[in-house]
N, C-alpha and C. Protein backbone atom coordinates (compact mmCIF):
# COMPACT_ATOMS: atom_id res chain seq x y z
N UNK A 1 -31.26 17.34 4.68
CA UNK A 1 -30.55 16.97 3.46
C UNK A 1 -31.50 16.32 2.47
N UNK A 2 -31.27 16.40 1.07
CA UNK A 2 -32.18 15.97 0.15
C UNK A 2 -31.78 14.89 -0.17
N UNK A 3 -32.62 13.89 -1.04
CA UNK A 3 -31.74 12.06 -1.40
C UNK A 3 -30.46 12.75 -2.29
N UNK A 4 -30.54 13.94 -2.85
CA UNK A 4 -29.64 13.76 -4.34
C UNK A 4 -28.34 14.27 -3.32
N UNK A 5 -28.11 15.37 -2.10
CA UNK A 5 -26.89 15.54 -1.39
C UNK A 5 -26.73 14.54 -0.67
N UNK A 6 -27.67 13.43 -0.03
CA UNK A 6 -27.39 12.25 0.47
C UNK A 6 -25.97 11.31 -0.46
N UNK A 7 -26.72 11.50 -1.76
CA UNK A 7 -26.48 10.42 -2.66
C UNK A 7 -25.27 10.76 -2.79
N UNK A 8 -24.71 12.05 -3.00
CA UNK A 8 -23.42 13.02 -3.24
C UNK A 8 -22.68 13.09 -2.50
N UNK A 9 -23.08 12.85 -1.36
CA UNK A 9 -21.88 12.78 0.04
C UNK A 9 -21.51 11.41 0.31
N UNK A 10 -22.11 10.28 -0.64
CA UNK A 10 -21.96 9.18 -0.11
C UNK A 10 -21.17 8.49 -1.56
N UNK A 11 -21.30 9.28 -2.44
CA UNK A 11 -20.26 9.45 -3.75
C UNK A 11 -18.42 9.33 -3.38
N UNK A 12 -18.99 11.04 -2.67
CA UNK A 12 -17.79 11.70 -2.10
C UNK A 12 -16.88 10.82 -1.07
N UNK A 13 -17.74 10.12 0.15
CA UNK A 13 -16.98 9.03 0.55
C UNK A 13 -16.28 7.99 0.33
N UNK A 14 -17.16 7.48 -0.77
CA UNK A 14 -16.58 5.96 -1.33
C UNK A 14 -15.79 6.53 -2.31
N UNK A 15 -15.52 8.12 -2.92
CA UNK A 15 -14.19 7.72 -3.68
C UNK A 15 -13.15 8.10 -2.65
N UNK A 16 -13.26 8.88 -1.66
CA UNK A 16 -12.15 9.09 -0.69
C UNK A 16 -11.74 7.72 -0.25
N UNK A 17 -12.75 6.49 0.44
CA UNK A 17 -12.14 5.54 0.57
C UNK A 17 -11.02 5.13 -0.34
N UNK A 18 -11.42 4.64 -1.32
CA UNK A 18 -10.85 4.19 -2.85
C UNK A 18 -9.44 4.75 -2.50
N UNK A 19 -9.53 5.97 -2.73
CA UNK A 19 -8.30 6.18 -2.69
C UNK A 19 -7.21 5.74 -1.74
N UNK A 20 -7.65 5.76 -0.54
CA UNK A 20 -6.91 5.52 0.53
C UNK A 20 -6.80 4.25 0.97
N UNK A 21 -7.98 3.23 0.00
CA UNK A 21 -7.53 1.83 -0.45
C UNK A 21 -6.59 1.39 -1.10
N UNK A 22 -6.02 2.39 -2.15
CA UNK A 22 -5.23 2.37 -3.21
C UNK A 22 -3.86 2.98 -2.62
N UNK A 23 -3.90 3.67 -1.85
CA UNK A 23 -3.17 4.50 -1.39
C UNK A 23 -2.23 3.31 -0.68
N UNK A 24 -2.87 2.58 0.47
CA UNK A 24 -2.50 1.30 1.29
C UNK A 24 -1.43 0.48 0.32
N UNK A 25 -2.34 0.06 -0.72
CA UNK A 25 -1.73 -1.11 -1.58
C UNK A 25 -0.53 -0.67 -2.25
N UNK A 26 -0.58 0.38 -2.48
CA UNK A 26 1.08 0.84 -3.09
C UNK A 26 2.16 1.12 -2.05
N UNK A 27 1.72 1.25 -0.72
CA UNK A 27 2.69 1.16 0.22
C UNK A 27 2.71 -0.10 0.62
N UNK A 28 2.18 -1.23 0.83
CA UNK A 28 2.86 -2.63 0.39
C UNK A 28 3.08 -2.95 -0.62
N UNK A 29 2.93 -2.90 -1.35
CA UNK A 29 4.10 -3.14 -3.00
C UNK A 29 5.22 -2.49 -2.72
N UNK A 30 5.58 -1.11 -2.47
CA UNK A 30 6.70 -0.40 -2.24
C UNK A 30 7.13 -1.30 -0.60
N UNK A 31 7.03 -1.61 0.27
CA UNK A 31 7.03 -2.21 0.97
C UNK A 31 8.05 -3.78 0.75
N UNK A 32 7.21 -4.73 0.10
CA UNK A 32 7.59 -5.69 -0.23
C UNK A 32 8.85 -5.74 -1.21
N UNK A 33 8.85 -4.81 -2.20
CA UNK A 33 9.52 -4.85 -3.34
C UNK A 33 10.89 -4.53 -2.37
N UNK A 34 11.35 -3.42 -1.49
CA UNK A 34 12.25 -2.81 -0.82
C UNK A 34 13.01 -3.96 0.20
N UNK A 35 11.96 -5.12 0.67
CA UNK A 35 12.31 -6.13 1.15
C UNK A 35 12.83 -7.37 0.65
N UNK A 36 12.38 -7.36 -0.60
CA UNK A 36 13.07 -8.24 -1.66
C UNK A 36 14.72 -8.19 -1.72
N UNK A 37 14.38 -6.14 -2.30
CA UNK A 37 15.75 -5.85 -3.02
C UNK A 37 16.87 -6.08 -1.62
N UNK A 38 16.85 -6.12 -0.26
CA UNK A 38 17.31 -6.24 0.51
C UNK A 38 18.09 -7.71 0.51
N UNK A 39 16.86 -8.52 0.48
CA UNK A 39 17.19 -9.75 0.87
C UNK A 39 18.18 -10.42 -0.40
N UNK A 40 18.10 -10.09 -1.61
CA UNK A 40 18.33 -10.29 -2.78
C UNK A 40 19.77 -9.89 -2.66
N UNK A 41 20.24 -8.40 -1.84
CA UNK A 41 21.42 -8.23 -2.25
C UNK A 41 22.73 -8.14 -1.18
N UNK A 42 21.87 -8.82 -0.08
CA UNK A 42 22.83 -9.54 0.94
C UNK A 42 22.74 -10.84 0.61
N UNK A 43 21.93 -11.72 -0.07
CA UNK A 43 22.32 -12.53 -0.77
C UNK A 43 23.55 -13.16 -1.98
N UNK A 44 23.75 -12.21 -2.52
CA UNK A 44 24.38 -11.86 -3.65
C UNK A 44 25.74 -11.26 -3.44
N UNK A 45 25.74 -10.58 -1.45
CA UNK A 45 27.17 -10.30 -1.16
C UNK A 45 27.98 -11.50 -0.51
N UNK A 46 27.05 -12.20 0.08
CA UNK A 46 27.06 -13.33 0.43
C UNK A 46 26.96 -13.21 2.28
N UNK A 47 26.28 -12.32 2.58
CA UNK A 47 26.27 -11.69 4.04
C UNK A 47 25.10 -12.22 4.52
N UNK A 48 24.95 -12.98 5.45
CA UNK A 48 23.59 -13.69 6.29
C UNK A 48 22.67 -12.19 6.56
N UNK A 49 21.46 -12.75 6.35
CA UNK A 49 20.77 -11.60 6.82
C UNK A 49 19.98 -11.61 8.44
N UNK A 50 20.00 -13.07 8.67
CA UNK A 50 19.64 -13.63 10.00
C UNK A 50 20.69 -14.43 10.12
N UNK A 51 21.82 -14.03 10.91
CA UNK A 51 22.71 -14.80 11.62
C UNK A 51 22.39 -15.56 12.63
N UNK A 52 22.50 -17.04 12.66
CA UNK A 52 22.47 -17.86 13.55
C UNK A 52 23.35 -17.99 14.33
């Protein structure tokens, strides 16, 4: 392999990471947000969400 396909495959990796860094973080946002709206609207029915 030459430095410049070195350099190009190692391009190619770190944006595949990236993505699948990015990829992660929007499935905890979608994540969290879904856990909110949960908690928010058994709140609001007035229904325990952890019954003691």
């Amino acid at each position: 392999m030459t430095p410049e396909e070195t350099a190009a495959e190692f391009v190619r990796r770190r944006r595949a990471r990236n993505w699948a860094v990015f990829i992660a973080l929007l499935g905890l946002v979608a994540l969290f947000y879904f856990i909110t709206l949960a908690r928010r609207s058994t709140a609001l029915a007035g229904i325990p969400l952890f019954p003691v």
